[in-house]
PDB file of N, CA and C in Angstrom:
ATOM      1  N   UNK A   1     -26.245   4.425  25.692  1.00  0.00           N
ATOM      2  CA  UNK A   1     -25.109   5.256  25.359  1.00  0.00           C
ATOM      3  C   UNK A   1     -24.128   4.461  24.499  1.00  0.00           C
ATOM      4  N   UNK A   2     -23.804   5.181  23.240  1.00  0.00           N
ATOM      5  CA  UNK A   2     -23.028   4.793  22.828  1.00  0.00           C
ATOM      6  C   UNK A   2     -20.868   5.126  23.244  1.00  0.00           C
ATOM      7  N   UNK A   3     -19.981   4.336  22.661  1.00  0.00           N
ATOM      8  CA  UNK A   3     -18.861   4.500  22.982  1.00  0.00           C
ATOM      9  C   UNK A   3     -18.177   5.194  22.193  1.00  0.00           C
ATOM     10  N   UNK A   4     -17.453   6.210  21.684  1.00  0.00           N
ATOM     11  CA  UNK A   4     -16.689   6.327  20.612  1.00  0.00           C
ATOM     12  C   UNK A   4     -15.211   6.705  20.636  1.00  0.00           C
ATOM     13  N   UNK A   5     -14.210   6.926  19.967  1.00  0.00           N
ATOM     14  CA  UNK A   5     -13.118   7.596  20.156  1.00  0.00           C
ATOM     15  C   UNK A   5     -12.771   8.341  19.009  1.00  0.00           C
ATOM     16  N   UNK A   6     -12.079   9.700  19.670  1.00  0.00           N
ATOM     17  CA  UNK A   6     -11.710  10.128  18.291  1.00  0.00           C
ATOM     18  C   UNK A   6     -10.309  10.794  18.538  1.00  0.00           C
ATOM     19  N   UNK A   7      -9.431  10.287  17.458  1.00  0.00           N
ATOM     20  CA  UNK A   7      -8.365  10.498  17.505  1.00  0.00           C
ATOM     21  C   UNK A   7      -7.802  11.908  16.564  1.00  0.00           C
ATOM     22  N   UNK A   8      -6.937  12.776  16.687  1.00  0.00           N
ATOM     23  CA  UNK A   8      -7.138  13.851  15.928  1.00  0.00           C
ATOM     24  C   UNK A   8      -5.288  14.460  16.121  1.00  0.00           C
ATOM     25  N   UNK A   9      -4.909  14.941  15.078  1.00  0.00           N
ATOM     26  CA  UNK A   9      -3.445  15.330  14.987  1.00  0.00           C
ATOM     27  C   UNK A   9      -3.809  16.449  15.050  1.00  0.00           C
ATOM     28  N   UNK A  10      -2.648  17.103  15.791  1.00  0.00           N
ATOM     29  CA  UNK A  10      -1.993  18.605  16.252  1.00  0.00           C
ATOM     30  C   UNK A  10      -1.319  18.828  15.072  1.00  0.00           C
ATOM     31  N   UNK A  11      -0.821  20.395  15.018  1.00  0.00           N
ATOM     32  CA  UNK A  11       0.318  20.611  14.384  1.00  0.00           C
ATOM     33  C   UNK A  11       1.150  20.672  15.425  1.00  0.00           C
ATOM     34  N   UNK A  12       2.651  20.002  14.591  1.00  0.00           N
ATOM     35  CA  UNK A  12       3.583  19.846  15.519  1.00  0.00           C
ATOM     36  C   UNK A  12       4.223  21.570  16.122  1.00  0.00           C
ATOM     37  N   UNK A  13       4.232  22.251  15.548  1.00  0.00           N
ATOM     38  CA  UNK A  13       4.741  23.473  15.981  1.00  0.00           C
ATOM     39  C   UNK A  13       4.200  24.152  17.025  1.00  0.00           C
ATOM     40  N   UNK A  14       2.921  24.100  17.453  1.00  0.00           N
ATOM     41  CA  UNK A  14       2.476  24.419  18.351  1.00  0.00           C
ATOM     42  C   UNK A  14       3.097  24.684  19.970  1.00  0.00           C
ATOM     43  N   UNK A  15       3.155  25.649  20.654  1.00  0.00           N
ATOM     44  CA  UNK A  15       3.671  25.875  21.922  1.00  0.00           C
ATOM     45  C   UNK A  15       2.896  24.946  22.714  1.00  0.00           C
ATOM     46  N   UNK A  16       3.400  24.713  24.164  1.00  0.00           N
ATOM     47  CA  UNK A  16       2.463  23.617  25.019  1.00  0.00           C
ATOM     48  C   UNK A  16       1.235  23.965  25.494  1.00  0.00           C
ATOM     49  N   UNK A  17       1.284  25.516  26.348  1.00  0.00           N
ATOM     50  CA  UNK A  17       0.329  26.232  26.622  1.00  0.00           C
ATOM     51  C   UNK A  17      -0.911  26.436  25.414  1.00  0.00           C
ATOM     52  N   UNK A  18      -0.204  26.758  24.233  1.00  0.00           N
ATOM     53  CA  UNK A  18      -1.732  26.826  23.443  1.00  0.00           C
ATOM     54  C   UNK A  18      -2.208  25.452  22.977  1.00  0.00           C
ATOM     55  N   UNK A  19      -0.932  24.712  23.071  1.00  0.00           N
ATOM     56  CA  UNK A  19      -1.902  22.576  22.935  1.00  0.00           C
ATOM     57  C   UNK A  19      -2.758  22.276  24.101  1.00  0.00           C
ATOM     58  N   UNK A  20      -2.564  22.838  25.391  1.00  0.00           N
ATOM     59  CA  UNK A  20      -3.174  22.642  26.251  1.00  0.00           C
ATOM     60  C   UNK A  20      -4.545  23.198  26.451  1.00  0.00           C
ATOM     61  N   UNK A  21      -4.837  24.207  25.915  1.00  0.00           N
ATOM     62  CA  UNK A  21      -5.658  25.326  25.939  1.00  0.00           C
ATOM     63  C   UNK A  21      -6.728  24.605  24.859  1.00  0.00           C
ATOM     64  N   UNK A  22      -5.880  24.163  23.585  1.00  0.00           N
ATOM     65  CA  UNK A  22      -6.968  23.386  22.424  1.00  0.00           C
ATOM     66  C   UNK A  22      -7.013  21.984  23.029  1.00  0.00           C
ATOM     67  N   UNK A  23      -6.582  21.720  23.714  1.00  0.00           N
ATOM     68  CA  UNK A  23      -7.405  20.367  24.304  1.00  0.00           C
ATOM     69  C   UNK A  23      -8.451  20.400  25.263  1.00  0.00           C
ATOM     70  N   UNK A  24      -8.349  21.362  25.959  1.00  0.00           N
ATOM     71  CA  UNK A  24      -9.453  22.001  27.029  1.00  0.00           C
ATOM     72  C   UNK A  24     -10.243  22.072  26.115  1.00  0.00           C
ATOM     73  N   UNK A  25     -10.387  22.790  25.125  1.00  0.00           N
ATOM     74  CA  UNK A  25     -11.324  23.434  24.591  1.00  0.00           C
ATOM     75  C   UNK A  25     -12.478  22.278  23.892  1.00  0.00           C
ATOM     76  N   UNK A  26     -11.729  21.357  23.207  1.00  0.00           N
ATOM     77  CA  UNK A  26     -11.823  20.443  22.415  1.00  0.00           C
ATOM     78  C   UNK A  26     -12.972  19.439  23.484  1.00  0.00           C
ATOM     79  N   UNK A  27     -12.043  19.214  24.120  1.00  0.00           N
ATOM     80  CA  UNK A  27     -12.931  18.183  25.512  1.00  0.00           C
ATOM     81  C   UNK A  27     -14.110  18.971  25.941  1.00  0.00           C
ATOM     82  N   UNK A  28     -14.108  20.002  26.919  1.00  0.00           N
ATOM     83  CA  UNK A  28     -15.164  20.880  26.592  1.00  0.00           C
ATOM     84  C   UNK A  28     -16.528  21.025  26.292  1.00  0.00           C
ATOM     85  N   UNK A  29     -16.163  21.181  23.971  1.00  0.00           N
ATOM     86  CA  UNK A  29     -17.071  20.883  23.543  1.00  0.00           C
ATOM     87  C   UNK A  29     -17.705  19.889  23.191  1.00  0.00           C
ATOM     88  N   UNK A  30     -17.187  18.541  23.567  1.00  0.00           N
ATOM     89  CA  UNK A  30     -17.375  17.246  24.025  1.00  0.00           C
ATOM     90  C   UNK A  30     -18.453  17.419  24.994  1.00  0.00           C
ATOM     91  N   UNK A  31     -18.289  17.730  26.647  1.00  0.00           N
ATOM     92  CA  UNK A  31     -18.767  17.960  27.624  1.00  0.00           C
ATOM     93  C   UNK A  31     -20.373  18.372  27.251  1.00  0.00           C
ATOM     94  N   UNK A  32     -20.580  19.545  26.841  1.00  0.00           N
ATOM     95  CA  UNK A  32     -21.200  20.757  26.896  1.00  0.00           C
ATOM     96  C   UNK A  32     -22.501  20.453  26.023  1.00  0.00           C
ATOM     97  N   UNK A  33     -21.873  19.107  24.856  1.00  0.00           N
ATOM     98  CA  UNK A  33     -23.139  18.473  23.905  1.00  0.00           C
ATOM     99  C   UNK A  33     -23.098  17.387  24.462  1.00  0.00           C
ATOM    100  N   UNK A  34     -23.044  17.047  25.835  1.00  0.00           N
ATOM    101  CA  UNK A  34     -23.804  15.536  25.929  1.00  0.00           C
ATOM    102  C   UNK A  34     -23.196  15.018  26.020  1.00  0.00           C
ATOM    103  N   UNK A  35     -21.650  14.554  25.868  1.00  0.00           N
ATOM    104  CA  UNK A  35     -20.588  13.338  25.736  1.00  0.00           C
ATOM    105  C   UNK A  35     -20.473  13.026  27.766  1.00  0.00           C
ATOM    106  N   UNK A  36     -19.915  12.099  28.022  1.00  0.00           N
ATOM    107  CA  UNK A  36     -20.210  11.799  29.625  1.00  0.00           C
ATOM    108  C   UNK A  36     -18.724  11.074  29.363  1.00  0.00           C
ATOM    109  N   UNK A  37     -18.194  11.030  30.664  1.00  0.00           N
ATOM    110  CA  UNK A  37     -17.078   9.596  31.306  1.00  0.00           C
ATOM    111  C   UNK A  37     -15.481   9.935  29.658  1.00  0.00           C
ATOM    112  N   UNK A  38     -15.515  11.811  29.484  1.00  0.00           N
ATOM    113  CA  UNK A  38     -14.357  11.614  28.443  1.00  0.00           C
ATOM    114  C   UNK A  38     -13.066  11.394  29.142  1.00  0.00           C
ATOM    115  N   UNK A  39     -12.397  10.607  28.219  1.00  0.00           N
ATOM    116  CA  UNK A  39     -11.297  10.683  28.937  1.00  0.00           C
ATOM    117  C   UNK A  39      -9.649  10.994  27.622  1.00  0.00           C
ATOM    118  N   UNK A  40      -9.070  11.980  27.913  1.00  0.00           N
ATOM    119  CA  UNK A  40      -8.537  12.833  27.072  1.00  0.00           C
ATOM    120  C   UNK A  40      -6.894  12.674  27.361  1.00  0.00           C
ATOM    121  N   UNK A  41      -6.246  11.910  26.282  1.00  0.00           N
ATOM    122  CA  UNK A  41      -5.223  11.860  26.545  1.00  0.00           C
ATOM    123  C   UNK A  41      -3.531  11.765  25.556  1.00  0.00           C
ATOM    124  N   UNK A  42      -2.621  12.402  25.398  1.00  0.00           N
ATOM    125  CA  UNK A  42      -1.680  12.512  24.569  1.00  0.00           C
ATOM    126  C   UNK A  42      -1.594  11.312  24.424  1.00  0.00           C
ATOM    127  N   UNK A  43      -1.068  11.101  22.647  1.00  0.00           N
ATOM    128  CA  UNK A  43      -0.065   9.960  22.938  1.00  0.00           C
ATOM    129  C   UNK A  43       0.872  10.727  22.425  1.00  0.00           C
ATOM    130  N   UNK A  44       1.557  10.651  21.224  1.00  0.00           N
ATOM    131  CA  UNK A  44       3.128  11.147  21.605  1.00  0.00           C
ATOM    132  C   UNK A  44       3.539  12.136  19.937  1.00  0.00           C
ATOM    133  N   UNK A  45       4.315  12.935  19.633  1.00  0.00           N
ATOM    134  CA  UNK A  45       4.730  12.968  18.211  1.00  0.00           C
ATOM    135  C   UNK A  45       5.161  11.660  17.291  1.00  0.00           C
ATOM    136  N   UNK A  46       4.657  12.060  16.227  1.00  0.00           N
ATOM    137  CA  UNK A  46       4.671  10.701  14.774  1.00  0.00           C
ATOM    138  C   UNK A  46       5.121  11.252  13.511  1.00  0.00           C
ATOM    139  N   UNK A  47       5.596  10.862  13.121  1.00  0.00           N
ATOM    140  CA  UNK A  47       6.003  10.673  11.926  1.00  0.00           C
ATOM    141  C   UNK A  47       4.557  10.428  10.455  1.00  0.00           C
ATOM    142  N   UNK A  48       4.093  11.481   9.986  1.00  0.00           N
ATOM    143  CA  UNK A  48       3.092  11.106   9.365  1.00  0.00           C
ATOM    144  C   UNK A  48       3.166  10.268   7.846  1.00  0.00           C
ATOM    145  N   UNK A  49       2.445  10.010   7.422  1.00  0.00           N
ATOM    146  CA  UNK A  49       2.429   8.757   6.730  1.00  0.00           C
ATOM    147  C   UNK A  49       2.521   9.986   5.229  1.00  0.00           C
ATOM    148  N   UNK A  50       2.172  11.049   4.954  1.00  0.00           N
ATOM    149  CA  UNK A  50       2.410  11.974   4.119  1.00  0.00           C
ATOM    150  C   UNK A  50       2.049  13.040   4.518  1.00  0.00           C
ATOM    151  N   UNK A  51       2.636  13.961   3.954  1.00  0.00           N
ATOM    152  CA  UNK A  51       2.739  15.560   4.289  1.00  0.00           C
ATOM    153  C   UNK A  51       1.466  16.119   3.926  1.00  0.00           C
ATOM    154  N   UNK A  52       1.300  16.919   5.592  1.00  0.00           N
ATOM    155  CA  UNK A  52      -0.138  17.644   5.364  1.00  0.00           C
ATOM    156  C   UNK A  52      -0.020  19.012   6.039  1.00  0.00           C
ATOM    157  N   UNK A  53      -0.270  20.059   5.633  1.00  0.00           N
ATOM    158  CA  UNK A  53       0.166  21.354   4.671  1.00  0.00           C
ATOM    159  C   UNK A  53       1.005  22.113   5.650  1.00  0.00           C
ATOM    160  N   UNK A  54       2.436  21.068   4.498  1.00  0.00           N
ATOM    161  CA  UNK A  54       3.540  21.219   4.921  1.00  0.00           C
ATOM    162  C   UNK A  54       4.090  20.769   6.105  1.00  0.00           C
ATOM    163  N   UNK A  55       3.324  20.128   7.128  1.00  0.00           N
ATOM    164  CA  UNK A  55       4.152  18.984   8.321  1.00  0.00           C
ATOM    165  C   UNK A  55       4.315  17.400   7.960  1.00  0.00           C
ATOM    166  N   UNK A  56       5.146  16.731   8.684  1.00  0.00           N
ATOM    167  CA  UNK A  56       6.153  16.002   8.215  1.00  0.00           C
ATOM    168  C   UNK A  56       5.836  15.303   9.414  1.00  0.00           C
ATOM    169  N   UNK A  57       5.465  15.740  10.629  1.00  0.00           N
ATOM    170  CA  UNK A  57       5.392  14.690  11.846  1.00  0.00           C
ATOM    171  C   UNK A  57       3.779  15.952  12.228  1.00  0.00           C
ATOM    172  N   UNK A  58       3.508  15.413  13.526  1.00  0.00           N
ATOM    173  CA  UNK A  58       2.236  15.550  14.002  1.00  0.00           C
ATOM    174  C   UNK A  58       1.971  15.018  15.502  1.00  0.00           C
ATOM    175  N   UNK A  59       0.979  15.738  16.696  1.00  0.00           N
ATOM    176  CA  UNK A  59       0.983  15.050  17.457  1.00  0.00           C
ATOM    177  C   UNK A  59      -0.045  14.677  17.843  1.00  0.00           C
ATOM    178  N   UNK A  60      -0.060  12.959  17.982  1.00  0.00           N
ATOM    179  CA  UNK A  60      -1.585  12.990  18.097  1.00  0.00           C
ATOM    180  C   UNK A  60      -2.053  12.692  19.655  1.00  0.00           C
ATOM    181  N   UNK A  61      -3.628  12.421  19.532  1.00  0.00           N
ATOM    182  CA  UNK A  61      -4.324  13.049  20.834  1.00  0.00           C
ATOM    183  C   UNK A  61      -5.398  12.031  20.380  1.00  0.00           C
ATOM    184  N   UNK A  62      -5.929  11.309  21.814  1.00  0.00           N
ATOM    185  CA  UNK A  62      -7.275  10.324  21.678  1.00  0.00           C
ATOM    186  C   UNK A  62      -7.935  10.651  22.842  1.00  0.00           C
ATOM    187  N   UNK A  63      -9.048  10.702  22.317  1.00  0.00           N
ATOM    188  CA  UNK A  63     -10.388  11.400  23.088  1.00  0.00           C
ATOM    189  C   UNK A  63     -11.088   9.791  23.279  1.00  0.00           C
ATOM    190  N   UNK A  64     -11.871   8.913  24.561  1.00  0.00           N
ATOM    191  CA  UNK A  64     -12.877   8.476  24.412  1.00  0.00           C
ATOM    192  C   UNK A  64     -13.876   8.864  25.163  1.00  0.00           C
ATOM    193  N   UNK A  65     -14.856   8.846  25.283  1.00  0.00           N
ATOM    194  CA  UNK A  65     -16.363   9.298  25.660  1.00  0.00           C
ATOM    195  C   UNK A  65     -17.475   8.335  25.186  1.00  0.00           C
ATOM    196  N   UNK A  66     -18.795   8.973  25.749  1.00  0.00           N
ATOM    197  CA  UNK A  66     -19.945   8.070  25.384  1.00  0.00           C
ATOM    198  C   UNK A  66     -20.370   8.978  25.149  1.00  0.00           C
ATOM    199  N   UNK A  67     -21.742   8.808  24.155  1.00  0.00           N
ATOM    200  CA  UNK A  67     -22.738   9.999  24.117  1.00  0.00           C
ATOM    201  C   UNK A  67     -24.116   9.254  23.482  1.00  0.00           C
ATOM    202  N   UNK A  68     -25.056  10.110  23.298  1.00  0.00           N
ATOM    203  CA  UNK A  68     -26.010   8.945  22.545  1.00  0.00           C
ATOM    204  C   UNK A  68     -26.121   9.345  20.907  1.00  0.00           C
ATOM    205  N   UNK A  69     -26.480   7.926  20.637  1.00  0.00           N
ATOM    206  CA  UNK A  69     -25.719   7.579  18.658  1.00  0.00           C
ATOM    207  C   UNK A  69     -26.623   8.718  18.133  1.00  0.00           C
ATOM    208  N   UNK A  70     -27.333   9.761  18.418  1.00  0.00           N
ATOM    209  CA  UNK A  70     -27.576  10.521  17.067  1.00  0.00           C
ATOM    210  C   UNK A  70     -26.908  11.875  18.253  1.00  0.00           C
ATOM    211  N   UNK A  71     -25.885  12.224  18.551  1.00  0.00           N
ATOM    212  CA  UNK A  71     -25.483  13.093  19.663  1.00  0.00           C
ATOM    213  C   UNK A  71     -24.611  14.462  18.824  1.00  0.00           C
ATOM    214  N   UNK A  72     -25.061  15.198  19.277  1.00  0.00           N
ATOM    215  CA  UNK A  72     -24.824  17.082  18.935  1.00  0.00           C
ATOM    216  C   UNK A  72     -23.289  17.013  19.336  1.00  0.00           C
ATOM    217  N   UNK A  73     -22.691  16.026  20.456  1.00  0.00           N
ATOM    218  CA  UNK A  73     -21.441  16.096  20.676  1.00  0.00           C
ATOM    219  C   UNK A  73     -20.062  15.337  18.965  1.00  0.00           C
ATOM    220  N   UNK A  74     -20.588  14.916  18.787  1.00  0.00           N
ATOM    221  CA  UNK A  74     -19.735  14.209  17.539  1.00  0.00           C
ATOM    222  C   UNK A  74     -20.031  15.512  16.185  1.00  0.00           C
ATOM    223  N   UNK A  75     -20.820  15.557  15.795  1.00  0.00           N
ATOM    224  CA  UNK A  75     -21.361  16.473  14.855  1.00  0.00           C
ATOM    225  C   UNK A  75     -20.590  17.907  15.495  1.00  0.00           C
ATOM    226  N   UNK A  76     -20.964  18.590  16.524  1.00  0.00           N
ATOM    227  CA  UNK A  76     -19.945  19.770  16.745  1.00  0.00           C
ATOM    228  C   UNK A  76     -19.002  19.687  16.984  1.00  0.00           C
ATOM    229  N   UNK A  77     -18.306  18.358  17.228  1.00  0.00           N
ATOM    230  CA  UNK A  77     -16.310  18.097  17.448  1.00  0.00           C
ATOM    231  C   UNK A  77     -16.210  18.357  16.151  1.00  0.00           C
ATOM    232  N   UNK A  78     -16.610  17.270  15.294  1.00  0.00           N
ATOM    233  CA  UNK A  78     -16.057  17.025  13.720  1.00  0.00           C
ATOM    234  C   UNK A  78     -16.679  18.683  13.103  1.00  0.00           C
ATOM    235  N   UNK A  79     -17.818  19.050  13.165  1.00  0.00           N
ATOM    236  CA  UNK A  79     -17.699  20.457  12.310  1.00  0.00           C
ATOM    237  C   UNK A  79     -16.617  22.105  12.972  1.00  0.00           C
ATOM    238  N   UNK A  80     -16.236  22.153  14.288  1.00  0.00           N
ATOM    239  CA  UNK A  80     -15.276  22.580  15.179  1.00  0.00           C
ATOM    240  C   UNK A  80     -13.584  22.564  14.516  1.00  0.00           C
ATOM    241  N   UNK A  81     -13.678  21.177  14.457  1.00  0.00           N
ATOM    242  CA  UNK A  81     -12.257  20.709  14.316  1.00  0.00           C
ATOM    243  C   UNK A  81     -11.782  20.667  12.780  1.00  0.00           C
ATOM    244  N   UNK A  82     -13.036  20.675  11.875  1.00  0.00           N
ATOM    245  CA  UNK A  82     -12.343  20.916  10.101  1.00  0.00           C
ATOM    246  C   UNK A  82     -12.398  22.421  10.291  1.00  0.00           C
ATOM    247  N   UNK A  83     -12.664  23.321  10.932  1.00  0.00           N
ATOM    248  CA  UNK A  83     -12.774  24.724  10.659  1.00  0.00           C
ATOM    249  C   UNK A  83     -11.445  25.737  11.334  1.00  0.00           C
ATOM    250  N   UNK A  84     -10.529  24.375  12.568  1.00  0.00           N
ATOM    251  CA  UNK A  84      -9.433  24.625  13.280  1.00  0.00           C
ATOM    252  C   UNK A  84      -8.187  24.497  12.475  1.00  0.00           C
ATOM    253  N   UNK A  85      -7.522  25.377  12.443  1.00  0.00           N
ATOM    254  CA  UNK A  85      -5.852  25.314  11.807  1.00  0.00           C
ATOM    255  C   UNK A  85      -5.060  24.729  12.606  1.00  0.00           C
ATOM    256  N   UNK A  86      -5.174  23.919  13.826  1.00  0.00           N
ATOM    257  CA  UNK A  86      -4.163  23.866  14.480  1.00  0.00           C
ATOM    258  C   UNK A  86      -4.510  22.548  14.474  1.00  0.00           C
ATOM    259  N   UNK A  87      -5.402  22.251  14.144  1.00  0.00           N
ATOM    260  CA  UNK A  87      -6.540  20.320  13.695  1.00  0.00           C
ATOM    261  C   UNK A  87      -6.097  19.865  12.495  1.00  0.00           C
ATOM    262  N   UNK A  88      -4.954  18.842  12.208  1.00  0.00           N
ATOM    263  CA  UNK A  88      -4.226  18.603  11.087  1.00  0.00           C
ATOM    264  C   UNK A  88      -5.292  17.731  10.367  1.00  0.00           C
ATOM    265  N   UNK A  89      -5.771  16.701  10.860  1.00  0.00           N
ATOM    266  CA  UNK A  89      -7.049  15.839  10.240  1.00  0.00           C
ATOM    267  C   UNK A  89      -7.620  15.243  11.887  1.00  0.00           C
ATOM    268  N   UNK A  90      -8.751  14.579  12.005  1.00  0.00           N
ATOM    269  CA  UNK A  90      -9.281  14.036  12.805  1.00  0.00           C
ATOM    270  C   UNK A  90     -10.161  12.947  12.284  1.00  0.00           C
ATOM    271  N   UNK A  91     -10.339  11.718  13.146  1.00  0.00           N
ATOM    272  CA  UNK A  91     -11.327  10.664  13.260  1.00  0.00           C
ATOM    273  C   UNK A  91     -12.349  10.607  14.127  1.00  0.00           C
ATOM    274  N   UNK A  92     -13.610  10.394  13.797  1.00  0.00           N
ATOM    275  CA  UNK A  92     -14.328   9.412  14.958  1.00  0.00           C
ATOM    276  C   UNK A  92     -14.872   8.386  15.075  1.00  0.00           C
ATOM    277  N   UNK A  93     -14.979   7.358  15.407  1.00  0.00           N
ATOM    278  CA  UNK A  93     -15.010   5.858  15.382  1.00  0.00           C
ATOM    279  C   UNK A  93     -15.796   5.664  16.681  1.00  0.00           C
ATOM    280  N   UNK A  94     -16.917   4.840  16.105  1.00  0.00           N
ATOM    281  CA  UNK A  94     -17.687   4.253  16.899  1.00  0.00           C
ATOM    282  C   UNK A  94     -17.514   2.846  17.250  1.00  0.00           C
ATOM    283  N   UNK A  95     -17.118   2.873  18.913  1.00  0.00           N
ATOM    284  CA  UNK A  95     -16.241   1.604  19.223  1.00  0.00           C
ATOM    285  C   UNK A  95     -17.532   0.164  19.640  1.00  0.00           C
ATOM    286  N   UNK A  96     -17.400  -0.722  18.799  1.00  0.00           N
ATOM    287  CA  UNK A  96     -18.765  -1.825  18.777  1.00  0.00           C
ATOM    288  C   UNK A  96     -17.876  -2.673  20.371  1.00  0.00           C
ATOM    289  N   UNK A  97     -19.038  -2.752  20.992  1.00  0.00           N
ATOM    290  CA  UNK A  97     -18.451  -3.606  22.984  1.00  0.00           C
ATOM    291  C   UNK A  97     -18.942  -4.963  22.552  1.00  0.00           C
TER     292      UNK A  97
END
């Protein structure tokens, strides 16, 4: 099993209930392809480094999990999350132990 994390900005406008609801969801589809041991957690609003369409700050969110390196779980986060409006940009990074 591999390790990875992926870190991914909110839009800041978002109510709590529906941030909560897209993090369920998000983790989830983590779950559901194979990812094991996620562990899903805020960090805080930021100040983004340039404006992305039209926000100015952002909140971000780090996911880590394991899954195995050719895994349906990374491939359906990242194709999920460019198709989400409420998914300002996202990463995933494969963490070397």
């Amino acid at each position: 099993m591999t390790k990875y994390e992926i870190l991914y900005i909110i839009r800041p406008n978002i109510d709590e209930e529906a941030k909560n609801a897209l993090v369920a969801r998000f983790d989830e589809i983590l779950t559901s392809n194979g990812a094991v041991n996620v562990e899903s957690k805020d960090w805080e609003k930021r100040k983004l480094a340039y404006e992305i369409n039209d926000f100015r700050e952002g909140l971000y969110h780090l996911v880590t999990f394991e899954a195995e390196t050719t895994s349906e779980a990374t491939s359906e986060f990242d194709r999920l999350s460019k198709i989400n409006d409420d998914i300002l940009r996202h990463m995933i990074v494969k963490v070397e132990a």
